[in-house]
PDB file of N, CA and C in Angstrom:
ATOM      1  N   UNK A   1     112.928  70.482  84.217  1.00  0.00           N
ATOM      2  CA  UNK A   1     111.495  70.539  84.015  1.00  0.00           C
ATOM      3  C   UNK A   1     110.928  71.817  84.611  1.00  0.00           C
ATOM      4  N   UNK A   2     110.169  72.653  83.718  1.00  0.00           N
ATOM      5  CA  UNK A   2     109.690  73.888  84.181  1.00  0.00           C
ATOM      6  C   UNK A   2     108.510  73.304  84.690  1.00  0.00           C
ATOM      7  N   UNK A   3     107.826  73.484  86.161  1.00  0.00           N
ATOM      8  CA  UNK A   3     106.684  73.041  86.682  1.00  0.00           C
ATOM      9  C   UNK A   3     105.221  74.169  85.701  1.00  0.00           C
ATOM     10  N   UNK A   4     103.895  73.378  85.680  1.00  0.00           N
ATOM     11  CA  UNK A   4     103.143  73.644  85.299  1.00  0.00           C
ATOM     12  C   UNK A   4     102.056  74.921  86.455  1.00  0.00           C
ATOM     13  N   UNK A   5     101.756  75.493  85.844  1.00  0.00           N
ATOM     14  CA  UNK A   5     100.958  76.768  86.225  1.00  0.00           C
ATOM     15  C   UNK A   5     100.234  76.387  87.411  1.00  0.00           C
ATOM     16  N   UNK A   6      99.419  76.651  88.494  1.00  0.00           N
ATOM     17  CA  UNK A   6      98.220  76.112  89.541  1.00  0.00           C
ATOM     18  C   UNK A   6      97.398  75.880  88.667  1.00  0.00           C
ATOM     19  N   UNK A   7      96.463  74.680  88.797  1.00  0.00           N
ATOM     20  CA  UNK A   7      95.441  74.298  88.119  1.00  0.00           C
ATOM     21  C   UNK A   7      95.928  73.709  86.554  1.00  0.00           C
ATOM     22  N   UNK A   8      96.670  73.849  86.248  1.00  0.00           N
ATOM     23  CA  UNK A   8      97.107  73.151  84.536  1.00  0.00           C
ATOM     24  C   UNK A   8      97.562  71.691  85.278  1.00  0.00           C
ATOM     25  N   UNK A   9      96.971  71.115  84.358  1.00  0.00           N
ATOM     26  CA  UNK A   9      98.065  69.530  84.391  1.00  0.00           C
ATOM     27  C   UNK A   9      97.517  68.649  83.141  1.00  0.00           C
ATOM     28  N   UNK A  10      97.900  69.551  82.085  1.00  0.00           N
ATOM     29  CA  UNK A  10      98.190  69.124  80.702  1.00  0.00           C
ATOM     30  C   UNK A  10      99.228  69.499  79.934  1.00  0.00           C
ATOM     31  N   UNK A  11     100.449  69.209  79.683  1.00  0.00           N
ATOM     32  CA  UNK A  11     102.083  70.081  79.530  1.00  0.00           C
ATOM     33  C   UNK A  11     101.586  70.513  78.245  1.00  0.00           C
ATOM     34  N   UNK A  12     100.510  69.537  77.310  1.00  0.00           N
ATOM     35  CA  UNK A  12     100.252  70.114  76.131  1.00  0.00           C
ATOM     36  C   UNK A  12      99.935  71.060  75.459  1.00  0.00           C
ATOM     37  N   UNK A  13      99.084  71.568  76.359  1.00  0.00           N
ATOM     38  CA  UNK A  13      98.658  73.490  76.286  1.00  0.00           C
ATOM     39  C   UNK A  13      99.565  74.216  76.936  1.00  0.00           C
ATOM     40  N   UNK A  14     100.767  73.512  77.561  1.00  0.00           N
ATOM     41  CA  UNK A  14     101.811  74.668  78.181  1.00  0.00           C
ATOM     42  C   UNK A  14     102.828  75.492  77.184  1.00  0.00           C
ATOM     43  N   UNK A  15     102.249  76.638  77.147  1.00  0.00           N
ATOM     44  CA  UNK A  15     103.698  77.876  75.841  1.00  0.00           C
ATOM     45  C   UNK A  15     104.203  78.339  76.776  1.00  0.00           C
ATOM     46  N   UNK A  16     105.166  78.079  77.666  1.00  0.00           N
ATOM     47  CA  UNK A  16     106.596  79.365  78.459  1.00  0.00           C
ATOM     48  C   UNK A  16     107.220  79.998  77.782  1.00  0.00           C
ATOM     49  N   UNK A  17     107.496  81.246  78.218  1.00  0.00           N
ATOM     50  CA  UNK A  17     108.064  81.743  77.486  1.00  0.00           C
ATOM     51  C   UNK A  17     108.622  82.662  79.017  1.00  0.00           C
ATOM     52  N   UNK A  18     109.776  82.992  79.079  1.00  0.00           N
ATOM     53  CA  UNK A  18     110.718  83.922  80.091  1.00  0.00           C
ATOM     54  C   UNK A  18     110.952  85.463  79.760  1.00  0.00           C
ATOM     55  N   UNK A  19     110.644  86.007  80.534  1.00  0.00           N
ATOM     56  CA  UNK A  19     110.434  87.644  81.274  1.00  0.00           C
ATOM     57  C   UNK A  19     111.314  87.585  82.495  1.00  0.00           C
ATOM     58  N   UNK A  20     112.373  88.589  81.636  1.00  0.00           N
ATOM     59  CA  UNK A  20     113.463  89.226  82.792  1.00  0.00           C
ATOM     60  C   UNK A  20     113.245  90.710  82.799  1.00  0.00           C
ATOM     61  N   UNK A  21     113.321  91.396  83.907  1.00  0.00           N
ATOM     62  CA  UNK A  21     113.058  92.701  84.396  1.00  0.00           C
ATOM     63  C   UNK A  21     114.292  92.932  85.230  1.00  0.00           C
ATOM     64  N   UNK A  22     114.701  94.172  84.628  1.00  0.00           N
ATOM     65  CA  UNK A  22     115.756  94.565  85.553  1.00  0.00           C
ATOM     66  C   UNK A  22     115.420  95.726  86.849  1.00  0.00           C
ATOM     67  N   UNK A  23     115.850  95.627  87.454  1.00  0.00           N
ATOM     68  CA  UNK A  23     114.995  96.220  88.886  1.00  0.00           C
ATOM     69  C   UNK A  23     116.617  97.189  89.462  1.00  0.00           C
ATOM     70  N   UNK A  24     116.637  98.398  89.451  1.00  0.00           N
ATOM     71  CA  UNK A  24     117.814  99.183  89.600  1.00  0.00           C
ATOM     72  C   UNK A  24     117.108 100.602  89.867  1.00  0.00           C
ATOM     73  N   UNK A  25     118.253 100.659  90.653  1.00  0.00           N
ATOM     74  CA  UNK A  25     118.059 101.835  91.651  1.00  0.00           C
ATOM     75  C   UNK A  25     119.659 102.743  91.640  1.00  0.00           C
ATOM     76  N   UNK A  26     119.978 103.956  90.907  1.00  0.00           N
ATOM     77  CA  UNK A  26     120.945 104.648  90.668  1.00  0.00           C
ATOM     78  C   UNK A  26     121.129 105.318  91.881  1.00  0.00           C
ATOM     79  N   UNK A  27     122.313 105.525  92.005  1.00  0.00           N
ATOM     80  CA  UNK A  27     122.594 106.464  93.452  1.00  0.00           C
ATOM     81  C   UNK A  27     122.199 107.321  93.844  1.00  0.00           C
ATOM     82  N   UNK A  28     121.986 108.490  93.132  1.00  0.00           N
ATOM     83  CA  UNK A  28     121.256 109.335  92.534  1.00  0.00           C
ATOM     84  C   UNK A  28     119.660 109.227  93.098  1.00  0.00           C
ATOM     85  N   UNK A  29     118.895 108.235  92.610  1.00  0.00           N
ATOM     86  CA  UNK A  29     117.265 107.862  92.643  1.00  0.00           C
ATOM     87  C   UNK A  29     117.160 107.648  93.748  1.00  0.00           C
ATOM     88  N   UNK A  30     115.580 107.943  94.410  1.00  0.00           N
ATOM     89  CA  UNK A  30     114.901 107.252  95.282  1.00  0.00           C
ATOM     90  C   UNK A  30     113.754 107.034  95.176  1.00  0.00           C
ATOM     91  N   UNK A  31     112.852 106.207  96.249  1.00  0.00           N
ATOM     92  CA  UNK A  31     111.464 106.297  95.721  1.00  0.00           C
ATOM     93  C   UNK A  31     110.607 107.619  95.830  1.00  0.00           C
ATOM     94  N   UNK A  32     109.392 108.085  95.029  1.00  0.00           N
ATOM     95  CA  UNK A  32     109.000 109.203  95.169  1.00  0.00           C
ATOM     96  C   UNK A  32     108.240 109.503  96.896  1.00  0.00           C
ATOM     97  N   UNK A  33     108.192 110.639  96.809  1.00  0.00           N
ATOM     98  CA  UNK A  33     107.726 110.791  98.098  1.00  0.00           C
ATOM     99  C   UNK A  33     105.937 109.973  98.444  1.00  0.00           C
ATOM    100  N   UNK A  34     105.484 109.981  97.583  1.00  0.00           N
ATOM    101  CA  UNK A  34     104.230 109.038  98.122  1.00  0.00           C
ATOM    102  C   UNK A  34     104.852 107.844  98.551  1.00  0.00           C
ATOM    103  N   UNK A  35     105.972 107.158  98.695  1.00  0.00           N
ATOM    104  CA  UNK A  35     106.255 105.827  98.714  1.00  0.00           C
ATOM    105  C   UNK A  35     105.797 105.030  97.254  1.00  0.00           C
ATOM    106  N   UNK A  36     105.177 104.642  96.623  1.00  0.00           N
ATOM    107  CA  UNK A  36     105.313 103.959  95.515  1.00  0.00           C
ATOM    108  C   UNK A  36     106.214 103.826  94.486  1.00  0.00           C
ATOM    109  N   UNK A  37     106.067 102.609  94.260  1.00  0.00           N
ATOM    110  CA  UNK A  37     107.375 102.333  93.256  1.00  0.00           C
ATOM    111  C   UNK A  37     106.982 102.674  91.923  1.00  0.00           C
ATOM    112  N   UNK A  38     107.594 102.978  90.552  1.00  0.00           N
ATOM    113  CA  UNK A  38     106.727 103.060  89.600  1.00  0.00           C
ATOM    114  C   UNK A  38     107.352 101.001  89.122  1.00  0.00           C
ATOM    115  N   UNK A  39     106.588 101.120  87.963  1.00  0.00           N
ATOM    116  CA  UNK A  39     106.323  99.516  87.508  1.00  0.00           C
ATOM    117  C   UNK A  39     107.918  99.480  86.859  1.00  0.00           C
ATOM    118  N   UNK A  40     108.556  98.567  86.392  1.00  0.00           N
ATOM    119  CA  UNK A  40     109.889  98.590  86.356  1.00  0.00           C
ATOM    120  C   UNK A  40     110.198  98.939  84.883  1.00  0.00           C
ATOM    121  N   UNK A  41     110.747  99.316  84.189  1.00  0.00           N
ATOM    122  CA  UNK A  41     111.188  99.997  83.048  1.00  0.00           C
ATOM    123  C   UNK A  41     111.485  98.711  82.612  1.00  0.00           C
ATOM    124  N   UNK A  42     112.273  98.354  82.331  1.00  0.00           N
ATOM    125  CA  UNK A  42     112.918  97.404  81.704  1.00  0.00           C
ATOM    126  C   UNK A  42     112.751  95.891  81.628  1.00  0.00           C
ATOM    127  N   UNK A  43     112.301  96.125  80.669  1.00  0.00           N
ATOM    128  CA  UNK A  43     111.590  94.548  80.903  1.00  0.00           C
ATOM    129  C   UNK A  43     112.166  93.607  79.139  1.00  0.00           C
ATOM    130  N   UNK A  44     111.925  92.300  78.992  1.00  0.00           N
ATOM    131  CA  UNK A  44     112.507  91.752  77.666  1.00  0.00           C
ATOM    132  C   UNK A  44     111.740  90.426  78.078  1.00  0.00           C
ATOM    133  N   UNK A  45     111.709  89.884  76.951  1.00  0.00           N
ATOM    134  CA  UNK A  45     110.870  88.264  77.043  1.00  0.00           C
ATOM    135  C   UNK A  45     111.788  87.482  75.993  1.00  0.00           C
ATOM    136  N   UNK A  46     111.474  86.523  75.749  1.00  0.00           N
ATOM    137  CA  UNK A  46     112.053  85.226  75.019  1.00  0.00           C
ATOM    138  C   UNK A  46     110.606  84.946  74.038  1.00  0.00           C
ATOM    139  N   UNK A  47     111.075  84.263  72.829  1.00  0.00           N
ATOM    140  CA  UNK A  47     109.944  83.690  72.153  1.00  0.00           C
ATOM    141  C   UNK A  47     108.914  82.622  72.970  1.00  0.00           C
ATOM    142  N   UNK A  48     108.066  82.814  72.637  1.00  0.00           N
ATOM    143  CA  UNK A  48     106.734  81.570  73.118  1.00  0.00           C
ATOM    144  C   UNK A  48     107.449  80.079  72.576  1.00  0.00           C
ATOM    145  N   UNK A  49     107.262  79.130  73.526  1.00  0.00           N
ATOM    146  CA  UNK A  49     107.663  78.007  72.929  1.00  0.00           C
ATOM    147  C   UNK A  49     106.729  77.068  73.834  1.00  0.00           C
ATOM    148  N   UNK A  50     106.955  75.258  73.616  1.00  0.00           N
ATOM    149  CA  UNK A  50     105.811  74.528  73.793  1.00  0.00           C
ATOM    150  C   UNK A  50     106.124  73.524  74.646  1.00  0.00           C
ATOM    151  N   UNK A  51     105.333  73.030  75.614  1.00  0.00           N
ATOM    152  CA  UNK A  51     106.546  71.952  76.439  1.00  0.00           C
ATOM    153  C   UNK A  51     106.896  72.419  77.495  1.00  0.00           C
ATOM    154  N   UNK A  52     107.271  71.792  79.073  1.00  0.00           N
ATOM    155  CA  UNK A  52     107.880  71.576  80.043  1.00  0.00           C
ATOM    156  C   UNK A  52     109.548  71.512  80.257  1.00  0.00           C
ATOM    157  N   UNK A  53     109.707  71.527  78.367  1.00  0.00           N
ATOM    158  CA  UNK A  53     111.742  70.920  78.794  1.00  0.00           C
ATOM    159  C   UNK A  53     111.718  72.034  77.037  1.00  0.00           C
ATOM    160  N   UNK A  54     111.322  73.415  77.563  1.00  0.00           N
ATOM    161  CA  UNK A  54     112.248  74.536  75.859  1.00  0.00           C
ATOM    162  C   UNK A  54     113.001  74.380  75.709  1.00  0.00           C
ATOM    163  N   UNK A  55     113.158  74.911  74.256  1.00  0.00           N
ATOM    164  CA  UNK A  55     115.030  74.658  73.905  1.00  0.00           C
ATOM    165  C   UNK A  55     115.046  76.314  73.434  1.00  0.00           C
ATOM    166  N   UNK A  56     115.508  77.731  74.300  1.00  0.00           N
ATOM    167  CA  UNK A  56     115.302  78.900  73.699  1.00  0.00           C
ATOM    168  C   UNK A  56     115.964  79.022  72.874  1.00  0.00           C
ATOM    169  N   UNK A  57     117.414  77.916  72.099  1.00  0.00           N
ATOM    170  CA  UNK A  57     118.177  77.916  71.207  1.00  0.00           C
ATOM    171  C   UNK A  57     119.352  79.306  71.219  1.00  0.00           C
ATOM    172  N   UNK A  58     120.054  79.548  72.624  1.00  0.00           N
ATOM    173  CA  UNK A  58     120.612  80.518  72.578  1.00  0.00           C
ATOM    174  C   UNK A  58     120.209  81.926  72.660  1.00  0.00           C
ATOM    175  N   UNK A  59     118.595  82.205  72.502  1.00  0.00           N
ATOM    176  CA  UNK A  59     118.145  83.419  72.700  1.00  0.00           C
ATOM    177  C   UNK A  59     118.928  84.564  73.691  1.00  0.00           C
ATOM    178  N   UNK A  60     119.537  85.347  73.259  1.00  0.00           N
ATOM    179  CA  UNK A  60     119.710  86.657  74.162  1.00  0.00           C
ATOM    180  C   UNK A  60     118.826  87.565  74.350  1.00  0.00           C
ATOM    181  N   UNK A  61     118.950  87.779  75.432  1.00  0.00           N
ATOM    182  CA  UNK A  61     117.951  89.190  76.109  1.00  0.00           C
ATOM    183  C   UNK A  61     119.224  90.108  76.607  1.00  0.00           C
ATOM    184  N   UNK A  62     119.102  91.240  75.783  1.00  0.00           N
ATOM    185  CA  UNK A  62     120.051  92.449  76.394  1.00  0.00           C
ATOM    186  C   UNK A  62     119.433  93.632  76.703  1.00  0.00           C
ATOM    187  N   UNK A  63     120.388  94.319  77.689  1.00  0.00           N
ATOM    188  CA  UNK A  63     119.449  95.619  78.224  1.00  0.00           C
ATOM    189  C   UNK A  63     120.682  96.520  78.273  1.00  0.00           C
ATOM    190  N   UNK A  64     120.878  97.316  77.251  1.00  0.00           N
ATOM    191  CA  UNK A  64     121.703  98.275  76.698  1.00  0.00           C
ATOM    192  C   UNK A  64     121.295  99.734  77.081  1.00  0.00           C
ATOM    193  N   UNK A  65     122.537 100.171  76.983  1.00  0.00           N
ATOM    194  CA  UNK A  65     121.978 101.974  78.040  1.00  0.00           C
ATOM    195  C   UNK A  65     121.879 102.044  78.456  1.00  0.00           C
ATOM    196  N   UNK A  66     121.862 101.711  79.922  1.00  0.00           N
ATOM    197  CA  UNK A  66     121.150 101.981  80.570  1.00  0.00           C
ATOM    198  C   UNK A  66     122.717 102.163  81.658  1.00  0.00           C
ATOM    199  N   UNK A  67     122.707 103.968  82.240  1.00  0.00           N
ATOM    200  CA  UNK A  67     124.065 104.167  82.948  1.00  0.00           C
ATOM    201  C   UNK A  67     123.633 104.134  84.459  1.00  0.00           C
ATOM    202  N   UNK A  68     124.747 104.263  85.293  1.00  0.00           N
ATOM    203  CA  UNK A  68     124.701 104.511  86.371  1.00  0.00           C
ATOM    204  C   UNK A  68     124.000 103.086  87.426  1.00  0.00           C
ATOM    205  N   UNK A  69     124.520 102.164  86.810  1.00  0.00           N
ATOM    206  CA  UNK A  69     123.650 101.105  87.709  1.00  0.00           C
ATOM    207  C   UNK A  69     124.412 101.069  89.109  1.00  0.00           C
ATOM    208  N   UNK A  70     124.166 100.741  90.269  1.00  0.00           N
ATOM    209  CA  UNK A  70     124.498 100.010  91.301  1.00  0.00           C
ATOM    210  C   UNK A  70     124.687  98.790  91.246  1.00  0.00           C
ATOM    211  N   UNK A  71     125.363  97.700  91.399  1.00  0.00           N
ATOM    212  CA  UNK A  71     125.143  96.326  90.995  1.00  0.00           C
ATOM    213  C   UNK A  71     124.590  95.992  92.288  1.00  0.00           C
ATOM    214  N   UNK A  72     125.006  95.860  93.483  1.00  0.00           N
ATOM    215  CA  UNK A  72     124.530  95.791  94.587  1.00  0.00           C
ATOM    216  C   UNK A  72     123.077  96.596  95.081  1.00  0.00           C
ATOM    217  N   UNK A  73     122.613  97.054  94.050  1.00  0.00           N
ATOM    218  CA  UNK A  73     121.637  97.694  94.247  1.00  0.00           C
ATOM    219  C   UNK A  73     120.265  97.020  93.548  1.00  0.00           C
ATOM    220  N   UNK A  74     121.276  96.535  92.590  1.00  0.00           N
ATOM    221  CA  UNK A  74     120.263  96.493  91.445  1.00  0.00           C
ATOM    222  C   UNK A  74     119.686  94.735  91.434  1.00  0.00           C
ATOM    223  N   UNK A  75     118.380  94.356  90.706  1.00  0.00           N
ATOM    224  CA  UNK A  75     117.954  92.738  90.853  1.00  0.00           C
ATOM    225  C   UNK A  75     117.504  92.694  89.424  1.00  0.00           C
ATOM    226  N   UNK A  76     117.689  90.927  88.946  1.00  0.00           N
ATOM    227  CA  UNK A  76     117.290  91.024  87.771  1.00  0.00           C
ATOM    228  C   UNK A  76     116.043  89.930  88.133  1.00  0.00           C
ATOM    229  N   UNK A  77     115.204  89.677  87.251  1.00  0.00           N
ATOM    230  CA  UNK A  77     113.950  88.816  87.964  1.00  0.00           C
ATOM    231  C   UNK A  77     113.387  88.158  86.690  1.00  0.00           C
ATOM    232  N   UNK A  78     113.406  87.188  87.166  1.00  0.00           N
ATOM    233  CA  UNK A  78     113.769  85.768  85.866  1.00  0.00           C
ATOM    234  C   UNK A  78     111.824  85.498  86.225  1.00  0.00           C
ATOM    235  N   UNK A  79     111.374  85.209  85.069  1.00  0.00           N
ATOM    236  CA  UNK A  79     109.209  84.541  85.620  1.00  0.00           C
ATOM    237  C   UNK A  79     109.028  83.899  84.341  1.00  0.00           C
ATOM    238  N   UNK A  80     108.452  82.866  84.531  1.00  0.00           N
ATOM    239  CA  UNK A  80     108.215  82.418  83.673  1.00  0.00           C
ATOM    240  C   UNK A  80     106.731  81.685  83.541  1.00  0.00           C
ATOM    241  N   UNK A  81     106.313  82.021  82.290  1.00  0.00           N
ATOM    242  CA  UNK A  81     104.736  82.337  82.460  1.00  0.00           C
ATOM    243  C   UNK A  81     104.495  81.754  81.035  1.00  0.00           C
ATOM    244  N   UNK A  82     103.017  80.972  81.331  1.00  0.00           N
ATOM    245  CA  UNK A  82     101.942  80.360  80.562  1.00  0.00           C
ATOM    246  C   UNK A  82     101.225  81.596  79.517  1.00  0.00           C
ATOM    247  N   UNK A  83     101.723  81.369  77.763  1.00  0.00           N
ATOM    248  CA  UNK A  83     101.346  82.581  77.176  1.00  0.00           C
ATOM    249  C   UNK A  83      99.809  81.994  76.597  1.00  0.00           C
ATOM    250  N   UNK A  84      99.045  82.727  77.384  1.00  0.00           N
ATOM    251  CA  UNK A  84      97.839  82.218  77.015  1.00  0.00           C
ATOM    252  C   UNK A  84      96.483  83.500  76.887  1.00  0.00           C
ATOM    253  N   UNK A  85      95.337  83.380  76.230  1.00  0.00           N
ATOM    254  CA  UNK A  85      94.428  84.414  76.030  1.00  0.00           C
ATOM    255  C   UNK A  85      94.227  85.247  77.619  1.00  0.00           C
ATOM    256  N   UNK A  86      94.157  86.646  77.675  1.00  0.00           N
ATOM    257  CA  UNK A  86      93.998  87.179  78.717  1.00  0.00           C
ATOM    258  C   UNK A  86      95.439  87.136  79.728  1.00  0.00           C
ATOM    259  N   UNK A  87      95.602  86.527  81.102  1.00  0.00           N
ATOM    260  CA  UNK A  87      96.902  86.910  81.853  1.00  0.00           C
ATOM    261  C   UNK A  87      97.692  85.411  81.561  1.00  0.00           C
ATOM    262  N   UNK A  88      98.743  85.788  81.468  1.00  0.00           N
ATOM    263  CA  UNK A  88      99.777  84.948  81.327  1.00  0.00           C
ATOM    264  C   UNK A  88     100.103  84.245  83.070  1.00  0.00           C
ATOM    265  N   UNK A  89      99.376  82.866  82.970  1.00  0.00           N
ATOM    266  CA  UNK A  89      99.547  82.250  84.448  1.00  0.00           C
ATOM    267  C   UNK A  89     101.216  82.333  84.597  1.00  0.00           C
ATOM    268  N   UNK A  90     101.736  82.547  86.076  1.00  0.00           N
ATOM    269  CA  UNK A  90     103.115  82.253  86.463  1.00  0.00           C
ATOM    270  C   UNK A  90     102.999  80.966  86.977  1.00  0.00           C
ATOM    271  N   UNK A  91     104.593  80.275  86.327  1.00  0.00           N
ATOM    272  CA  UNK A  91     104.926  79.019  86.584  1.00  0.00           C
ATOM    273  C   UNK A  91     106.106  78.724  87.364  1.00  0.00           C
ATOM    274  N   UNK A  92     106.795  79.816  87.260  1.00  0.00           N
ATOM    275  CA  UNK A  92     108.358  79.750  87.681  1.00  0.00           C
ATOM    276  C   UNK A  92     109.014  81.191  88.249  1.00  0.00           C
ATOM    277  N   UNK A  93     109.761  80.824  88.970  1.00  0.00           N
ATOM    278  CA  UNK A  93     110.321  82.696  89.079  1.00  0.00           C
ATOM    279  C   UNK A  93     112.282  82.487  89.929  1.00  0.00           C
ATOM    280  N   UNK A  94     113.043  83.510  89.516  1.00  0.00           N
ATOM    281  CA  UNK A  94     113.359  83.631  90.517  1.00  0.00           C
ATOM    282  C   UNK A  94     114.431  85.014  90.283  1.00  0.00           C
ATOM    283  N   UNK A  95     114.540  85.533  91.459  1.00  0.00           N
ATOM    284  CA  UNK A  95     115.781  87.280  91.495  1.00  0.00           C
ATOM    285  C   UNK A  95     116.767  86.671  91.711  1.00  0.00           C
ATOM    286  N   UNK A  96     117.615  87.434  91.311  1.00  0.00           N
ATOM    287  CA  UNK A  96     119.289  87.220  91.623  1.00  0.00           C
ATOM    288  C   UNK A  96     119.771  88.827  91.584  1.00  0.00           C
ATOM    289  N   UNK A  97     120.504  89.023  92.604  1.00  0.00           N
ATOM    290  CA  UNK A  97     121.404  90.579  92.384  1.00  0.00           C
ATOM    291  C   UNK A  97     121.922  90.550  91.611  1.00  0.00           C
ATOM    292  N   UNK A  98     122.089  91.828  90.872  1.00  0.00           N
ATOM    293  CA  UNK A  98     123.159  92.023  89.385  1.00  0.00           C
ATOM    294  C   UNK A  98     124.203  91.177  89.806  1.00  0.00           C
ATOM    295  N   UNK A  99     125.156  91.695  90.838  1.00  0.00           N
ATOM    296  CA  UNK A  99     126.430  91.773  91.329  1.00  0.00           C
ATOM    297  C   UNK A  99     126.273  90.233  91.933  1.00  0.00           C
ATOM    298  N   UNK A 100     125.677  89.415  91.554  1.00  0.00           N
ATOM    299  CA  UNK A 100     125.758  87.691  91.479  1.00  0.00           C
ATOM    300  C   UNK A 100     125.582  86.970  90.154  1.00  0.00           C
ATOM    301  N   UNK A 101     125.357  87.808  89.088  1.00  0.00           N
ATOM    302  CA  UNK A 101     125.527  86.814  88.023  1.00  0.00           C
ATOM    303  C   UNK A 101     126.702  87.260  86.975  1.00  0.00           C
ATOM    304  N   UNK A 102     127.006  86.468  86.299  1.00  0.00           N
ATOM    305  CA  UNK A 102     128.276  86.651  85.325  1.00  0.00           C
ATOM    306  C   UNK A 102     127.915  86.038  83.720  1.00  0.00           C
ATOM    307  N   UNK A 103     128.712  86.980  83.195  1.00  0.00           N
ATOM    308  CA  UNK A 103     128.114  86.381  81.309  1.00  0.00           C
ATOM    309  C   UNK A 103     128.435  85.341  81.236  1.00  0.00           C
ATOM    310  N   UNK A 104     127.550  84.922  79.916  1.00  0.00           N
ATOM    311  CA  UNK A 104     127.866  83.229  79.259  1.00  0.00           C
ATOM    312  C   UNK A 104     126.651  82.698  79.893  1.00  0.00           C
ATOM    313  N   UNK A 105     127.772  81.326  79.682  1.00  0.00           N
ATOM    314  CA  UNK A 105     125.673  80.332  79.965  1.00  0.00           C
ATOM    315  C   UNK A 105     125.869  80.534  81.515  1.00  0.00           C
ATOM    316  N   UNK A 106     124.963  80.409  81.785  1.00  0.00           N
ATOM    317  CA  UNK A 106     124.846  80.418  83.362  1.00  0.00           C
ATOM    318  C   UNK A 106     123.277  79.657  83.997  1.00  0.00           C
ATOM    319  N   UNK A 107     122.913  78.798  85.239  1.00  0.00           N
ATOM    320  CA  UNK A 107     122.284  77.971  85.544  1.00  0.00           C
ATOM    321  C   UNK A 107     121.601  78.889  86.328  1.00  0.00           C
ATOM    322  N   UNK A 108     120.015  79.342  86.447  1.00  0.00           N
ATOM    323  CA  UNK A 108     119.688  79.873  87.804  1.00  0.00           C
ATOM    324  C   UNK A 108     118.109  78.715  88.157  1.00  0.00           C
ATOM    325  N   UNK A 109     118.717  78.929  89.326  1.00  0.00           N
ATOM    326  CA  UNK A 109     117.709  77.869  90.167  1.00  0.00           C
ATOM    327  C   UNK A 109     116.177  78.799  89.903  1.00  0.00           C
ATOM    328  N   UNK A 110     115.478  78.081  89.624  1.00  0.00           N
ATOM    329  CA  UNK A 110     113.809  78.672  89.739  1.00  0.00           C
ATOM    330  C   UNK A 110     112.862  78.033  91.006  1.00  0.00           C
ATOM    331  N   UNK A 111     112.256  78.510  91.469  1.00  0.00           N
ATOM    332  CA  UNK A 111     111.237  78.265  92.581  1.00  0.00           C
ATOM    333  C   UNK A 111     109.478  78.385  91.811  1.00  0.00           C
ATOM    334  N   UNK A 112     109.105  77.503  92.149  1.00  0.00           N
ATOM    335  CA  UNK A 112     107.710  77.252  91.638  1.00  0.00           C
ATOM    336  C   UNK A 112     106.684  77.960  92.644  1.00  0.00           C
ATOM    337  N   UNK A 113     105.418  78.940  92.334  1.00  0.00           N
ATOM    338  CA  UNK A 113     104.461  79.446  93.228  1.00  0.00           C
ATOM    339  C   UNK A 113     104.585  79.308  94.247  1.00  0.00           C
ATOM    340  N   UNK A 114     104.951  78.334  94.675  1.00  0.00           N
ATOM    341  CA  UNK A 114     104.589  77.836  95.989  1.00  0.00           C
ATOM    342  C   UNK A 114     105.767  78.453  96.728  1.00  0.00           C
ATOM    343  N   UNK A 115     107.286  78.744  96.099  1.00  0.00           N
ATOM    344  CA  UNK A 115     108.383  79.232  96.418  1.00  0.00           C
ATOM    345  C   UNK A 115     109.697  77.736  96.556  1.00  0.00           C
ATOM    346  N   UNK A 116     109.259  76.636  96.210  1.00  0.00           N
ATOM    347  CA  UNK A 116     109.835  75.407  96.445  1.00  0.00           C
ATOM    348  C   UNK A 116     110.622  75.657  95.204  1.00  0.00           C
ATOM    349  N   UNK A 117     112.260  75.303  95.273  1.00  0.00           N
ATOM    350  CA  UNK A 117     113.054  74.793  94.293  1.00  0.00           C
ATOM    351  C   UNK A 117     112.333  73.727  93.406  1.00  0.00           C
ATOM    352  N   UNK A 118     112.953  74.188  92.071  1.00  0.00           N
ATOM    353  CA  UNK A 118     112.226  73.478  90.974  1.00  0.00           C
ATOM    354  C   UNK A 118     113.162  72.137  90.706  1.00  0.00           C
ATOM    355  N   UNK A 119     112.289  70.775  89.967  1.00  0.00           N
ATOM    356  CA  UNK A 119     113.442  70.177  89.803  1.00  0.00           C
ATOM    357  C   UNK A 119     114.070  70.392  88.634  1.00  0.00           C
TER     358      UNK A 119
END
């Protein structure tokens, strides 16, 4: 069950839809000298769908080209958000280091706003 947005508690108006961002830092790179980060390049979503329990039906999200990663460097960042007029409320989230996940299906735990494991 993907938990519902702060303030929603109607699953019926809930569309999730998942935004992964890859967050990498090449050996090479650092941050610029002002300190700021720029916003993350790489970003991919999943179709809008309806409901507390989606079925993304196998959807892949790939992020091709992209050389020189660090795996230990690098985070991928799973959010999952209410697609609705204006900002898309967050419902779900969670990072994992490259160099912790592996292809195929794979299970990642999500934490709700609050930061509490989801059930």
């Amino acid at each position: 069950n993907i938990p519902l947005p702060p303030g929603d508690d109607d699953a019926k108006g809930f569309k999730p839809y998942v935004k992964v961002e890859l967050h990498i830092e090449g050996p090479e790179e650092h941050i610029a000298d002002d300190g700021q980060e720029r916003e993350g390049e790489y970003k991919e979503r999943t179709q809008t769908l309806r409901g507390r329990d989606p079925d993304f039906g196998g959807e892949a999200l790939k992020f091709t080209g992209i050389t020189g990663v660090v795996e230990e460097l690098a985070f991928v960042r799973f959010t999952v958000r209410d697609d609705e007029f204006g900002r898309d409320d967050l419902s779900a989230w969670a990072c994992v280091r490259l160099n912790r996940l592996r292809g195929g299906y794979r299970f990642v735990h999500l934490s709700d706003c609050e930061g509490h494991l989801t059930e």
